[in-house]
Protein backbone atom coordinates (compact mmCIF):
# COMPACT_ATOMS: atom_id res chain seq x y z
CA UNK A 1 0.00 0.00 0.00
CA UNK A 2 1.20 3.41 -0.84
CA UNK A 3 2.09 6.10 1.87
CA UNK A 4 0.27 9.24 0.39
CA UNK A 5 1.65 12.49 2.26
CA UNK A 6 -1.18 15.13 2.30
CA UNK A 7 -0.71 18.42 2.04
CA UNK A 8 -2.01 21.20 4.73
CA UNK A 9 -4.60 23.14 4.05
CA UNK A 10 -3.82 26.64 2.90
CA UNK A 11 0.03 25.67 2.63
CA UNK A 12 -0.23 27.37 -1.15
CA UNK A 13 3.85 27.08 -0.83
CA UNK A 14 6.41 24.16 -1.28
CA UNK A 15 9.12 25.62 0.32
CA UNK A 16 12.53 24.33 0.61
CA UNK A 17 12.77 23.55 4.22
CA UNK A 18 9.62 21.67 4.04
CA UNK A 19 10.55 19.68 0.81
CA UNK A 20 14.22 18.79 2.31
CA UNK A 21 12.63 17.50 5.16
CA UNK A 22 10.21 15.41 3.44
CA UNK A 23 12.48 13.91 0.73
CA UNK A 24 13.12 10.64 2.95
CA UNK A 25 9.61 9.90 2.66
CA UNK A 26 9.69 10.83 -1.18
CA UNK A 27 12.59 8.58 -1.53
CA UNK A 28 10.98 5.85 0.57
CA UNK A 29 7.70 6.16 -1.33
CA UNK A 30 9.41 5.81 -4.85
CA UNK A 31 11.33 3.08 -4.35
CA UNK A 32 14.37 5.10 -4.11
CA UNK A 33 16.02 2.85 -1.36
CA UNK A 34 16.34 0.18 -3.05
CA UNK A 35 16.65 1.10 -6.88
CA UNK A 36 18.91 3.82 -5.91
CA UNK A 37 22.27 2.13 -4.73
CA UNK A 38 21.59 -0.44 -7.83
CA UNK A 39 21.32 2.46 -10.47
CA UNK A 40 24.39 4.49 -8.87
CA UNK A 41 26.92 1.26 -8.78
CA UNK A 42 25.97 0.92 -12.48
CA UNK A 43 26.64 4.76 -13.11
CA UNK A 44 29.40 4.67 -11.15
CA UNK A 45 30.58 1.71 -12.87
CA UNK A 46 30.46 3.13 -16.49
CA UNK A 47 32.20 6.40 -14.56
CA UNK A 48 35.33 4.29 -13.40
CA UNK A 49 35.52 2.76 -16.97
CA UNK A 50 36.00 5.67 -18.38
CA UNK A 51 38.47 7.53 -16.30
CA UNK A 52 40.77 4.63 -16.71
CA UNK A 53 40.03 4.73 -20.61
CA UNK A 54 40.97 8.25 -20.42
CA UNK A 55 43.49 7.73 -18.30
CA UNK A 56 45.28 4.92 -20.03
CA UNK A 57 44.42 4.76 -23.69
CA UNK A 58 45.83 3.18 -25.75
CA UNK A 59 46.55 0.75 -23.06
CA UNK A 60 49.98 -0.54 -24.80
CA UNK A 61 52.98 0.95 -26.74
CA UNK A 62 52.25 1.95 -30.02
CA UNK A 63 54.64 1.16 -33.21
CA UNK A 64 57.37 3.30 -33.97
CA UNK A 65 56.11 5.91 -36.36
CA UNK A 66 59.51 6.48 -37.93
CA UNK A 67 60.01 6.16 -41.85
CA UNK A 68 62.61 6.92 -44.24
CA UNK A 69 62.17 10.11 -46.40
CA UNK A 70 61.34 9.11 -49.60
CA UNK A 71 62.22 12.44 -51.24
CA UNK A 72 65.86 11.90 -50.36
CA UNK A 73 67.95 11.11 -47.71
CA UNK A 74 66.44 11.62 -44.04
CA UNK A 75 64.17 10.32 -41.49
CA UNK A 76 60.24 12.06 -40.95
CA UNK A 77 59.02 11.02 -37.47
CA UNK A 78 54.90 10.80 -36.71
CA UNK A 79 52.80 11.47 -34.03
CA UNK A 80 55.01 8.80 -31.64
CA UNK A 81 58.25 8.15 -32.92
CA UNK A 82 61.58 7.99 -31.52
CA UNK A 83 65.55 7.08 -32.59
CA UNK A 84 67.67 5.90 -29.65
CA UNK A 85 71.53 5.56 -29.60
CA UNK A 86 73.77 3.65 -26.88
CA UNK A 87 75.29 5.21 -23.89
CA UNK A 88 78.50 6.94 -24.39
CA UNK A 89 81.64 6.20 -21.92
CA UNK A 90 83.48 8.80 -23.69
CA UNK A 91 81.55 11.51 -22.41
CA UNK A 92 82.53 10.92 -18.70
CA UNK A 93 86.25 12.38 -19.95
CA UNK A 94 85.42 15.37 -21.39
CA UNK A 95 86.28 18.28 -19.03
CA UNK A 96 82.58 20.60 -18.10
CA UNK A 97 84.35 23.62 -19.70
CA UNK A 98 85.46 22.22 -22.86
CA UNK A 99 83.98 23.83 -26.34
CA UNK A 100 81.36 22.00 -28.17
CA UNK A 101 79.39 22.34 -31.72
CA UNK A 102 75.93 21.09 -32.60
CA UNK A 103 74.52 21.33 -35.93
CA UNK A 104 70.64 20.28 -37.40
CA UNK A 105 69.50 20.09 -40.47
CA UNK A 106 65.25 19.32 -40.27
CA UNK A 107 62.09 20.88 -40.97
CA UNK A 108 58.50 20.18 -38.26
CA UNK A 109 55.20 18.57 -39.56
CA UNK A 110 54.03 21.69 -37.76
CA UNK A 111 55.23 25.12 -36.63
CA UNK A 112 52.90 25.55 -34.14
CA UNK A 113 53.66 22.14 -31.54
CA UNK A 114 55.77 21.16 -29.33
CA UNK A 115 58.10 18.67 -28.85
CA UNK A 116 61.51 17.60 -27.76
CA UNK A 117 64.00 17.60 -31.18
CA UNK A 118 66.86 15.91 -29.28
CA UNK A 119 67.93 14.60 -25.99
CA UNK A 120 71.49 13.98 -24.58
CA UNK A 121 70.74 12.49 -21.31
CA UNK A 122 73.84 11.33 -19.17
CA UNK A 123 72.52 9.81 -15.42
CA UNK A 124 75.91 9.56 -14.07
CA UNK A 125 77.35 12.96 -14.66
CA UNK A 126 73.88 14.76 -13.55
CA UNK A 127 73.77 17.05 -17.13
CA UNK A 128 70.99 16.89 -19.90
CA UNK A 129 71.26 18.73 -22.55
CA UNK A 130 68.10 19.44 -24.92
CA UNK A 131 66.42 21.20 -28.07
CA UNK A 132 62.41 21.34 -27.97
CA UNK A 133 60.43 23.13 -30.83
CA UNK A 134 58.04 25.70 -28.54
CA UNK A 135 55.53 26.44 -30.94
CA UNK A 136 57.67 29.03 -33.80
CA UNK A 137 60.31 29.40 -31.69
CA UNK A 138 63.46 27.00 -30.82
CA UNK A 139 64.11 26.49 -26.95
CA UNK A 140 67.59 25.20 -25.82
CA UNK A 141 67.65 23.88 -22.75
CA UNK A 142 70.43 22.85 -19.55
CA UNK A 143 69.73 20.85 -16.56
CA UNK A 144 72.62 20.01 -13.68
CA UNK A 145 70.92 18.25 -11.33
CA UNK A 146 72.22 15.80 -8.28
CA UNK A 147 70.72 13.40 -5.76
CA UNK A 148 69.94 15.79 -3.37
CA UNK A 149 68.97 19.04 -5.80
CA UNK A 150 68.32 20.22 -9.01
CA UNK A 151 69.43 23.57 -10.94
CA UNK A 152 66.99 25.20 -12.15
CA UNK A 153 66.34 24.93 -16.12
CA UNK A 154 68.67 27.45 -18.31
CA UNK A 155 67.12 28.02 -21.44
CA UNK A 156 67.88 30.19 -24.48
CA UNK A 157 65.54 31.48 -27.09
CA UNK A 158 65.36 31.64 -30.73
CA UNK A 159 62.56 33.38 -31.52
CA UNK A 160 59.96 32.33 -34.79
CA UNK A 161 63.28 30.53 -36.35
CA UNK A 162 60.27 27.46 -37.47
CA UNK A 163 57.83 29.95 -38.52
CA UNK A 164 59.06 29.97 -41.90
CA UNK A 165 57.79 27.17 -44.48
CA UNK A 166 61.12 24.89 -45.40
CA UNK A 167 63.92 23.12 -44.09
CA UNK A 168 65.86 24.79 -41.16
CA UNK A 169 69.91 24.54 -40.67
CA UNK A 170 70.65 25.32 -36.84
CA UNK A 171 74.52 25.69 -35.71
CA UNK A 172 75.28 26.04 -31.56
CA UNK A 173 78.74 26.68 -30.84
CA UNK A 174 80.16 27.35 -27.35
CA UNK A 175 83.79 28.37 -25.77
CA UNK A 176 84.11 30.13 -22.31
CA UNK A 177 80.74 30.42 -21.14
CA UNK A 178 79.95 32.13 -24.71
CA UNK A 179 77.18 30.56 -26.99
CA UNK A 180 76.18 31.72 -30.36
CA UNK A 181 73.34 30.35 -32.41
CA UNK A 182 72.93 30.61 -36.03
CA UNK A 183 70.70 30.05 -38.29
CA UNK A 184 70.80 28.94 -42.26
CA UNK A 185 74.90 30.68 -41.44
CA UNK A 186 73.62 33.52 -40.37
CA UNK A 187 74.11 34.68 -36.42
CA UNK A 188 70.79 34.96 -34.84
CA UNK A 189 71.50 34.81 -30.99
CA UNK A 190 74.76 35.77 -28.51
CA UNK A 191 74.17 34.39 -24.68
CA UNK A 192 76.66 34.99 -22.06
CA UNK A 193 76.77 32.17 -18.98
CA UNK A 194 75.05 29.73 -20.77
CA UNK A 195 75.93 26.60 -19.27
CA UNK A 196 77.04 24.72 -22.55
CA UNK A 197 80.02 22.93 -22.86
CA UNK A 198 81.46 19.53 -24.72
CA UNK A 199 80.29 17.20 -21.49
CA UNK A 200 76.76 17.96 -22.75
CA UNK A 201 76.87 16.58 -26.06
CA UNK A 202 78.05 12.99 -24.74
CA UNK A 203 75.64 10.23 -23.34
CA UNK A 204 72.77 8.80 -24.19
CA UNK A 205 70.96 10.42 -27.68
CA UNK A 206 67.11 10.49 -28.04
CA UNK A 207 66.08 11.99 -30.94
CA UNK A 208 62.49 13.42 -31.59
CA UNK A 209 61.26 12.85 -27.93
CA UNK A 210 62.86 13.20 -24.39
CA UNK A 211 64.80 10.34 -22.66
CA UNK A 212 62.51 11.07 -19.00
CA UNK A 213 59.16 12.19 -20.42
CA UNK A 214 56.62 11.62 -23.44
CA UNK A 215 57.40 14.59 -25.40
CA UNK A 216 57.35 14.02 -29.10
CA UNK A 217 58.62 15.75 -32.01
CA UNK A 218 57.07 14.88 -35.63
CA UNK A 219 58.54 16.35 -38.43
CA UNK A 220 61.64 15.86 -41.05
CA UNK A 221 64.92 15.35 -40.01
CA UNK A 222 67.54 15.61 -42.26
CA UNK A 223 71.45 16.09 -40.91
CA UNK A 224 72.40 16.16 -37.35
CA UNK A 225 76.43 16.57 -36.38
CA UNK A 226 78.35 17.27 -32.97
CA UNK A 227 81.78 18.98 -32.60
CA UNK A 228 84.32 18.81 -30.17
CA UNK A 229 85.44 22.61 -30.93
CA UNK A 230 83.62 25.91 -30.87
CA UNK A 231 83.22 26.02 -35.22
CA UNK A 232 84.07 29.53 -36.40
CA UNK A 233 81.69 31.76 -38.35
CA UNK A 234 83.69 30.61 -42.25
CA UNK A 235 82.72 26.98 -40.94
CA UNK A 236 79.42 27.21 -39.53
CA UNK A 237 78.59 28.89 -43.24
CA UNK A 238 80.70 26.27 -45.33
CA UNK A 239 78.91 23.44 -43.58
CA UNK A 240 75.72 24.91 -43.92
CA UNK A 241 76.43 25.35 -47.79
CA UNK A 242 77.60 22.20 -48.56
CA UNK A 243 75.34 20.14 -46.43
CA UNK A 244 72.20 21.88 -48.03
CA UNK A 245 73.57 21.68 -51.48
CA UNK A 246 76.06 18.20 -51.40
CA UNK A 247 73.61 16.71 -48.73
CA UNK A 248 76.72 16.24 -46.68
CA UNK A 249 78.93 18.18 -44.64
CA UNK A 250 82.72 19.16 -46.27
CA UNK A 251 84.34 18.04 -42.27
CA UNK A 252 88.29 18.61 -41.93
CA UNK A 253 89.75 16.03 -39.79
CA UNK A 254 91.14 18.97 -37.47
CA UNK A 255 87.44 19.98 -36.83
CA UNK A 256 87.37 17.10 -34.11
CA UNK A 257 83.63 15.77 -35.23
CA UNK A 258 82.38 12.78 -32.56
CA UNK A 259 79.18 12.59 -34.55
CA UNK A 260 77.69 13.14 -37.88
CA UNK A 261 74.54 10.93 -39.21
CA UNK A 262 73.08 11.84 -42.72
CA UNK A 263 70.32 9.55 -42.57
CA UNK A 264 71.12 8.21 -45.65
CA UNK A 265 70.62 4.36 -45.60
CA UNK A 266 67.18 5.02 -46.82
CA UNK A 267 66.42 1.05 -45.37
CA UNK A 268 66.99 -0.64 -42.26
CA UNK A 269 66.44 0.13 -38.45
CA UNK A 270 70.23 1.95 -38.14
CA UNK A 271 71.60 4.96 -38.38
CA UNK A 272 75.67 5.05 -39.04
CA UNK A 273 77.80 7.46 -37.45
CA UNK A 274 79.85 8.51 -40.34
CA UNK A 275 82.71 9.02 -37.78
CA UNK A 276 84.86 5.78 -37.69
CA UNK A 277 84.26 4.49 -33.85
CA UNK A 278 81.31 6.37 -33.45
CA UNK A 279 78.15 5.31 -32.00
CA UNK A 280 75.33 4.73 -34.50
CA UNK A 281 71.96 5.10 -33.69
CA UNK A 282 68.96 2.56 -34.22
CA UNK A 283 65.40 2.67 -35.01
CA UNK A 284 62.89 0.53 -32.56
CA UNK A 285 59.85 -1.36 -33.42
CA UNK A 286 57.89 0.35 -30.65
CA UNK A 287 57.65 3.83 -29.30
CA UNK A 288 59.99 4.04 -26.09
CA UNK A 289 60.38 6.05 -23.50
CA UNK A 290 64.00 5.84 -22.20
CA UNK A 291 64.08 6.84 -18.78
CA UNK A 292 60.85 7.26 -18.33
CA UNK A 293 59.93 9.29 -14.79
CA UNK A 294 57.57 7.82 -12.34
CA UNK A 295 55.71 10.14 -10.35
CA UNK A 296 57.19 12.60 -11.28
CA UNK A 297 57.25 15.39 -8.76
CA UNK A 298 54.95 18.45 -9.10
CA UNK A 299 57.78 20.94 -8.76
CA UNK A 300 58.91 19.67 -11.75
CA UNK A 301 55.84 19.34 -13.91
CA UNK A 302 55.03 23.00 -12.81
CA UNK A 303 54.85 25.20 -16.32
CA UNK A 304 53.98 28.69 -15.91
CA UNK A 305 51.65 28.76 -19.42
CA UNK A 306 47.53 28.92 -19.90
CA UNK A 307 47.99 24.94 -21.46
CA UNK A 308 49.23 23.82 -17.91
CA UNK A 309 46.35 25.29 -16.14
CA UNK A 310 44.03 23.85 -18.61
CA UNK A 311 45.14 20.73 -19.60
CA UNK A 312 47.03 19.55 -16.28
CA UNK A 313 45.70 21.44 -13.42
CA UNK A 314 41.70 22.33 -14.70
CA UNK A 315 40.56 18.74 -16.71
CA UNK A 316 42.16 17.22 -14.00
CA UNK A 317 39.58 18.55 -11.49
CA UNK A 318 36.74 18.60 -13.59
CA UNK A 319 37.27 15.10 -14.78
CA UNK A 320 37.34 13.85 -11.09
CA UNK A 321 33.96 15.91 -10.01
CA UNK A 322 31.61 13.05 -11.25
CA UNK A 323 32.95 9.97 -9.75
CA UNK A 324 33.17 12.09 -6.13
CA UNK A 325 29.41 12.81 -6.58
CA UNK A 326 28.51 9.40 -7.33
CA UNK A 327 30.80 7.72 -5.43
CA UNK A 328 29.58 9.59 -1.87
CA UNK A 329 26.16 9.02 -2.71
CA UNK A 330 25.99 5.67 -3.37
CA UNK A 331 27.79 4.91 0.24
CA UNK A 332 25.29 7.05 1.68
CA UNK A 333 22.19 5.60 -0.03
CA UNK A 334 23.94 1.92 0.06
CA UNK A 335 25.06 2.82 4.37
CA UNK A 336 27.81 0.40 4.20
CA UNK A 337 30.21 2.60 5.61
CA UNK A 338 30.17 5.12 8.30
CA UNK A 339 31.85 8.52 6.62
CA UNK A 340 31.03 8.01 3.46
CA UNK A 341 32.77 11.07 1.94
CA UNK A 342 36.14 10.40 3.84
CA UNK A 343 36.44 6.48 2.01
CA UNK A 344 34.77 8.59 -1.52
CA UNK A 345 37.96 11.04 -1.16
CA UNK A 346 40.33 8.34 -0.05
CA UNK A 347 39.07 5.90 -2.68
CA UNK A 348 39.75 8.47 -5.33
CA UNK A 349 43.42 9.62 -4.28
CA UNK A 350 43.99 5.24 -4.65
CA UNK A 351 41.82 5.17 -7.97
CA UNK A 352 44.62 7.96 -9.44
CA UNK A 353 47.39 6.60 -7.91
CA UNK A 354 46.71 3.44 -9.52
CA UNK A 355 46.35 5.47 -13.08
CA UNK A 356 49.79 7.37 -12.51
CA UNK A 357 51.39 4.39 -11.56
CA UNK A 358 50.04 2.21 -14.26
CA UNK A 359 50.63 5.43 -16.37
CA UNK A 360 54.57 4.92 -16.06
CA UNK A 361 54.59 1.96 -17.89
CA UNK A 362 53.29 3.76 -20.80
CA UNK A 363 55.67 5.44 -23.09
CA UNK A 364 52.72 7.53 -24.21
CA UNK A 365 51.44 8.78 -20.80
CA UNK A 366 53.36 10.30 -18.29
CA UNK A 367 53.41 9.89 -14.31
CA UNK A 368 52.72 12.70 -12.24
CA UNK A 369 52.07 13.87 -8.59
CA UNK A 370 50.40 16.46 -9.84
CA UNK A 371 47.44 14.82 -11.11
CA UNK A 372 47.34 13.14 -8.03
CA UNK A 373 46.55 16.29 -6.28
CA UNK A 374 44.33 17.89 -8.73
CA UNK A 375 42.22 14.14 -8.72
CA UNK A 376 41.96 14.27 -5.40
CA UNK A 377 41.13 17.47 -5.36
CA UNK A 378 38.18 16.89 -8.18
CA UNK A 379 37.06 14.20 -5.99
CA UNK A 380 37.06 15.94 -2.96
CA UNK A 381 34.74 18.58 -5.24
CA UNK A 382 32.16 16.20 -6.14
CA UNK A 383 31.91 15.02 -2.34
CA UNK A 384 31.33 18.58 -1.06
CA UNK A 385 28.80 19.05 -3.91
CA UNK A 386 26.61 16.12 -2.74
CA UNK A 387 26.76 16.91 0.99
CA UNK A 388 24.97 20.65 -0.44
CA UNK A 389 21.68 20.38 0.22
CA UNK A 390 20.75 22.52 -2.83
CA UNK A 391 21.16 20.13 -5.29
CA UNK A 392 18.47 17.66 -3.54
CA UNK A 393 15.55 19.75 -4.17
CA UNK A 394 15.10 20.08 -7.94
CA UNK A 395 16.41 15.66 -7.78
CA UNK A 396 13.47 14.95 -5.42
CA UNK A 397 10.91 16.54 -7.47
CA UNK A 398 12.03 15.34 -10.50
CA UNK A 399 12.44 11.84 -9.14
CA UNK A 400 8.78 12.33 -7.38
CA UNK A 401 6.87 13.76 -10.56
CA UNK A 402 8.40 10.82 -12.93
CA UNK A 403 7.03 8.47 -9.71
CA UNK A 404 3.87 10.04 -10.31
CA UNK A 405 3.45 9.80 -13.90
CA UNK A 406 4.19 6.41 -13.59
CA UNK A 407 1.75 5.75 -10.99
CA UNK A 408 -1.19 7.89 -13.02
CA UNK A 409 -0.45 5.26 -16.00
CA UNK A 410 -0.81 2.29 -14.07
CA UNK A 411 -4.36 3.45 -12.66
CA UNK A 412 -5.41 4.44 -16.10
CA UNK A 413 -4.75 0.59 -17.13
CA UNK A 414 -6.56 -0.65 -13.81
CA UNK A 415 -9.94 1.50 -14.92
CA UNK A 416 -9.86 0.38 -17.91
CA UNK A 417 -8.99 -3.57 -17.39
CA UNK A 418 -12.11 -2.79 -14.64
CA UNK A 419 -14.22 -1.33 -16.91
């Protein structure tokens, strides 16, 4: 039999004290108690399925995307593509003064993207050393780091140098704490106390993502050639005329190169080091992270720029907001445990620590504390918003006038099975 609640006479209003304190008898009267946990575990259910499809896609490591130029000699690199060479012992001898070159021939898919060109990463002598295309500009970038600290980042400049439609030719020379960057032979940038010297040029090579982090680079890549000398002006223009025009650079002997690779083979997963005892460089069947980071810490992730907030720090939240809200209320309609939004919040830090940790495994994804906090934090948001009282109102009377329509249909089929 159905509990009818009847309305006072004269009470014209339905305020929202007296609904609030009347939806447990709404609830109980449509069934809600026991319909309601069911429906939310299923919500909930499709909820959790697709943070972790969201979180984890494409659940494996995708293939290589890295294919021979076909227009000549060169390598263009897709969406996730990467060329790895060998650790280098030599690099551990070179003094962290001593004069270095670096020169790149290559041309990105797009100019507005970003991405990591190349990566000399060295864990023993605590230096990276890095190029990353920053929408039209070119960013090069020093870390010294330690066990117990970490430098901050030096980076220099070159402003809308991949703006331009065409191949680029990029030359990096620095002597005593003096670094000049050219571009096409022409001098571009001067920085003074840029920490560049040969011991960053040695180690481990990534090219076209980093060696710690998914950050991919598509786009053409043509030459690429490091020095053991500062290259003068007369050089850093006869190599860039020659290489364009010979597709190879006219190299002395006396111009102490450690590594030049025209990516000429045109077949084959290796790249040759057209020095003699030089490391060559190979191509693998799946996209790999080197080093990749896990957890990495938030200090770190930190990037002062509108994409951070957005895409790190604001989806983050949002994404998280749902599975607090329906998380906390099924606990509370289901009253299987005591503080239901305490386990909802703790249940979502273990639901994102089990994405970021899975997430390390992933050359694709990378693993950070800071989604960890903002998670939490989304989670945390949706508990807060179920515990507000203001959101019950408008539920209970939409719940109670479907209820009813339901009910008026069934006695519109007894009359007329009666009649």
């Amino acid at each position: 039999m159905e509990r009818v609640i009847p309305k006072k006479k004269g009470d014209g209003s339905f305020s929202r004290t007296r609904v609030t304190s009347e939806i447990p008898g709404w609830i109980f009267q449509a069934g809600w108690k026991v319909t309601g946990p069911r429906l939310l575990g299923a919500i909930l259910g499709v909820v959790i399925a697709g943070m972790l499809t969201a979180g984890l896609w494409p659940f494996h490591s995708p293939r290589n995307q890295v294919t021979w130029f076909a227009g000549g000699h060169g390598v263009r690199f897709g969406l996730h593509g990467t060329i790895l060479g060998s650790f280098e012992p030599k690099g551990s001898n070179v003094s962290a003064d001593a004069p270095c070159s670096l020169e790149i021939w290559f041309q990105p898919a797009r100019p507005w993207s970003l991405g990591t060109l190349i990566h000399f990463y060295s864990p023993y002598n605590g230096r990276q050393f890095s190029l990353h295309q920053v929408n039209g500009r070119l960013a090069v970038e020093s870390d010294t780091y330690g066990r117990r600290y970490r430098a901050p980042t030096t980076t220099l400049f070159i402003a809308d140098v991949l703006l331009r439609r065409g191949l680029s030719f990029v030359t990096i020379t620095s002597a005593g704490g003096h670094t000049l960057a050219y571009v096409d032979g022409r001098l571009i940038l001067t920085a003074v106390g840029f920490p560049l010297s040969g011991q960053d040029l040695h180690g481990e090579l990534v090219i076209a993502n980093s060696a710690r982090i998914g950050s991919s680079w598509s786009g053409l890549l043509r030459g690429l050639a490091v020095y053991d000398e500062c290259l003068s002006p007369t050089q850093v223009v006869h190599h860039y005329e020659t290489w364009t025009k010979e597709g190879r650079p006219d190299i002395s002997e006396k111009e102490r190169a450690t590594k030049v690779y025209l990516f000429d083979e045109g077949t084959g997963n290796a790249v040759h080091n057209r020095v003699h005892s030089g490391i060559d460089l190979y191509i693998p069947e799946r996209f790999v992270v080197l080093h990749q980071v896990f957890l990495r810490p938030f200090w770190e992730e930190y990037e002062p720029t509108w994409g951070y907030w957005r895409d790190v720090v604001l989806f983050n939240i949002v994404g998280f907001i749902p599975f607090g809200f329906l998380c906390c209320a099924y606990f509370s309609l289901a009253k299987r445990v005591k503080r239901p939004g305490l386990v909802t919040v703790l249940l979502g830090f273990a639901v994102s620590l089990t994405i970021e940790c899975l997430q390390a495994l992933l050359p694709t994804r990378d693993s950070g504390t800071t989604d960890l906090i903002t998670n939490t934090l989304g989670t945390s948001l949706g508990v807060w918003l179920y515990l507000w009282d203001i959101w019950r109102v408008p539920c209970a009377r939409i719940w109670t006038h479907l209820v009813e329509s339901k009910a008026a249909g069934l006695s519109k089929e007894a009359r007329r099975s009666r009649s």
